[in-house]
Protein backbone atom coordinates (compact mmCIF):
# COMPACT_ATOMS: atom_id res chain seq x y z
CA UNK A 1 17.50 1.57 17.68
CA UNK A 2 15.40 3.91 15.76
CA UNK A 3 15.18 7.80 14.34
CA UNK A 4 12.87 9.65 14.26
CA UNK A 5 12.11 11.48 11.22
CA UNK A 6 10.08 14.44 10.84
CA UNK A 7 8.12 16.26 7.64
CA UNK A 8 5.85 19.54 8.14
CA UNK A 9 4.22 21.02 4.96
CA UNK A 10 0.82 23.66 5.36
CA UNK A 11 -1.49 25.28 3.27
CA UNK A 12 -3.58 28.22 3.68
CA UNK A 13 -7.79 28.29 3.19
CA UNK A 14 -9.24 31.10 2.51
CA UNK A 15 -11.96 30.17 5.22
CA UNK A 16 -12.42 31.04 8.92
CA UNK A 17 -10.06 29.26 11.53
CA UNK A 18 -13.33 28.10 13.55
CA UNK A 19 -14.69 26.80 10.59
CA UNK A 20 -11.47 25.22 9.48
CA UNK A 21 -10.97 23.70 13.09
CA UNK A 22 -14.37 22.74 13.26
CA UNK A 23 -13.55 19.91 9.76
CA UNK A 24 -10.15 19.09 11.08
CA UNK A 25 -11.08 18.34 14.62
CA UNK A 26 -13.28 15.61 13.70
CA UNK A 27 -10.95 13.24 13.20
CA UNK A 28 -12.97 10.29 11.94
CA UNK A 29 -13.60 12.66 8.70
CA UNK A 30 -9.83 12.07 7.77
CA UNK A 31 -9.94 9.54 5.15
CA UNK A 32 -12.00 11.99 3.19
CA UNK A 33 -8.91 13.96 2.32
CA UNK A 34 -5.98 11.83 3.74
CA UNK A 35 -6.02 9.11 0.25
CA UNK A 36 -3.48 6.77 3.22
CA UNK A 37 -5.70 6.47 5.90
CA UNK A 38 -8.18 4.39 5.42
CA UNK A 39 -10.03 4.86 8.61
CA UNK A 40 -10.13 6.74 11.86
CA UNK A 41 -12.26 5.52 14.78
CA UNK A 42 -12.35 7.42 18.07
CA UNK A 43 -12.81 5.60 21.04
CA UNK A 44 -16.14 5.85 22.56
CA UNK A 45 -14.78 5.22 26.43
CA UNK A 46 -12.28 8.06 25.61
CA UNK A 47 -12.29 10.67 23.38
CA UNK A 48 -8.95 11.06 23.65
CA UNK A 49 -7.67 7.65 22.28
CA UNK A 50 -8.37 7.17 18.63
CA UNK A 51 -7.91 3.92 16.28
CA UNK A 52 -5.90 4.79 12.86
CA UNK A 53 -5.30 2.76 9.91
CA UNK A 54 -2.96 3.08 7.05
CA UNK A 55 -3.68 1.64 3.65
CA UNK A 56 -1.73 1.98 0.65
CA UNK A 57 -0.32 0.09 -1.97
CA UNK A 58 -0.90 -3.37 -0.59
CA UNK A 59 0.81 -2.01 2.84
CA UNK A 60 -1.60 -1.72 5.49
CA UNK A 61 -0.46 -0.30 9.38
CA UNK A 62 -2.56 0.88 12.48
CA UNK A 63 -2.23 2.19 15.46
CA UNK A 64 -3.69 4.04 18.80
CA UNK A 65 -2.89 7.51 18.74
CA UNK A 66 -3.50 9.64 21.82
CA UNK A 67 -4.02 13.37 22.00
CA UNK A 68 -1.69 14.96 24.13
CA UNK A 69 -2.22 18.48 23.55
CA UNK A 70 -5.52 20.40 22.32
CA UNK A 71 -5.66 23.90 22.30
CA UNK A 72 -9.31 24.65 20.30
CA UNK A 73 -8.78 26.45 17.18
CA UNK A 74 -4.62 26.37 17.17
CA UNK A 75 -3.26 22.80 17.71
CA UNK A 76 -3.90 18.76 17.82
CA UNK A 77 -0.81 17.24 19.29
CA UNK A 78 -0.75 13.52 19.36
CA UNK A 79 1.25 10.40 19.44
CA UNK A 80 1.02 6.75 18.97
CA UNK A 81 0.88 4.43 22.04
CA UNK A 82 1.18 1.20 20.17
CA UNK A 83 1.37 0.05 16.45
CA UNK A 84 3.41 2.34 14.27
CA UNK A 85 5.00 4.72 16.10
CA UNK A 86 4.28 8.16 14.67
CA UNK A 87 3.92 11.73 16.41
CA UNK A 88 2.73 15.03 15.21
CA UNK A 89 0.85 17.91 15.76
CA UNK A 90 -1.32 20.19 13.43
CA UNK A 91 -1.62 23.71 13.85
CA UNK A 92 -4.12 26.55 13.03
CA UNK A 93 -3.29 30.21 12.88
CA UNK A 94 -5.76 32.70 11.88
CA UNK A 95 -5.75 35.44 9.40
CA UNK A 96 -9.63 36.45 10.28
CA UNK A 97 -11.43 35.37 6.56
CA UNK A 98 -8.49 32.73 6.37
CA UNK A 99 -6.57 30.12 7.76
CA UNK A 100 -3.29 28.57 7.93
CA UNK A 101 -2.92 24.69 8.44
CA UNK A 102 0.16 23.52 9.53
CA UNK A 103 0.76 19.52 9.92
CA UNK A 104 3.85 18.12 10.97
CA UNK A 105 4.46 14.42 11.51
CA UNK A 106 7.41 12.49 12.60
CA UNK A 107 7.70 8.39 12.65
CA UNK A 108 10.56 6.11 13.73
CA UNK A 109 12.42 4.33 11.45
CA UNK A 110 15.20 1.62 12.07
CA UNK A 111 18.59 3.48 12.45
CA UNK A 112 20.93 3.98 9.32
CA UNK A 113 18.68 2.28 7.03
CA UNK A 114 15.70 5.12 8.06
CA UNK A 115 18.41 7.79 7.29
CA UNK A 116 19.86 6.04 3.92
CA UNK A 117 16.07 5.86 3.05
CA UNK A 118 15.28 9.44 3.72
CA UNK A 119 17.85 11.29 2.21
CA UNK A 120 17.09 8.82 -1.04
CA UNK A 121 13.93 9.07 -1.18
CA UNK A 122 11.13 8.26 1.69
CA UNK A 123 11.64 12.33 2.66
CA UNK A 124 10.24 13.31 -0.41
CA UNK A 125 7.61 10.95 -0.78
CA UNK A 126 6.28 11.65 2.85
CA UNK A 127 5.91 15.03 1.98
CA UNK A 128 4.67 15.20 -1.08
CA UNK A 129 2.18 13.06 0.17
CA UNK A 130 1.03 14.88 3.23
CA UNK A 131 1.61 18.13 0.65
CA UNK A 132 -1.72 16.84 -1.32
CA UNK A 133 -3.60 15.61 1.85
CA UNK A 134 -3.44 19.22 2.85
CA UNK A 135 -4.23 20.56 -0.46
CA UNK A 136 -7.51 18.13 -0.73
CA UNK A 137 -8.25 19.33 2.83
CA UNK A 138 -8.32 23.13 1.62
CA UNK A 139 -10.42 21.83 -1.38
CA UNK A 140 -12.83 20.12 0.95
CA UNK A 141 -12.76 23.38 3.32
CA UNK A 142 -13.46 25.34 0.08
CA UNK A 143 -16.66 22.82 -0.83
CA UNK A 144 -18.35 22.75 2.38
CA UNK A 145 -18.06 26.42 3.40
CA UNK A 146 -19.84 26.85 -0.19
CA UNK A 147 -22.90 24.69 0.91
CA UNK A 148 -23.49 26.67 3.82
């Protein structure tokens, strides 16, 4: 039996939420600020079913994710359908000129050792992690609204 554990950081960019959307929503751009995925490929028979991998640290994972709720310019909702089982959801909120990005993710993790692991360390790691993916994806926000 597993539990689910679940991590939600965000960051704010000072940049439009279209424009912001408009980056995040095209999801095989990930890898360019998410350093553990090391690819994204959206199925070309449905947009809605999309191929991730995970590579770090001599670990490597994938998995199908499907979309299961998109609201344009406010939320990405998915969750895994096979592979590593992961869920999650990012949200947008605007601020007109700027943007908040909010990404929470929750994965399953084997019972009592998940929890031990969490509350030791795996908690911390997970978010500081997804803590600097955001904060690259506000850099790379910041760099291509410049070159426009």
């Amino acid at each position: 039996m597993s539990d689910w554990l679940e991590h939600s950081v965000c960051v704010d960019v000072e940049a439009p939420v279209e424009f912001v959307w408009g980056l995040w929503s095209d999801l095989e751009q990930m890898p360019r600020w998410m350093k553990w995925i090391d690819s994204v490929q959206v199925l070309e028979d449905n947009p809605e079913l999309s191929r991730w991998r995970l590579a770090s640290r001599g670990f490597e994972f994938s998995w199908l994710s499907r979309i299961t709720k998109l609201v344009p310019q406010q939320i990405i909702q998915w969750e895994s359908v096979d592979g590593l089982p992961n869920r999650g959801a990012i949200r947008f909120y605007d601020h007109k000129d700027s943007s908040t990005v909010k990404l929470t993710v929750a994965y399953a993790i084997p019972g009592l050792i998940g929890k031990l692991m969490d509350n030791l360390f795996l908690g911390r790691v997970v978010e500081s992690t997804i803590q600097a993916d955001l904060d690259r994806f506000r850099d790379y926000a910041l760099a291509a609204q410049a070159q426009q």
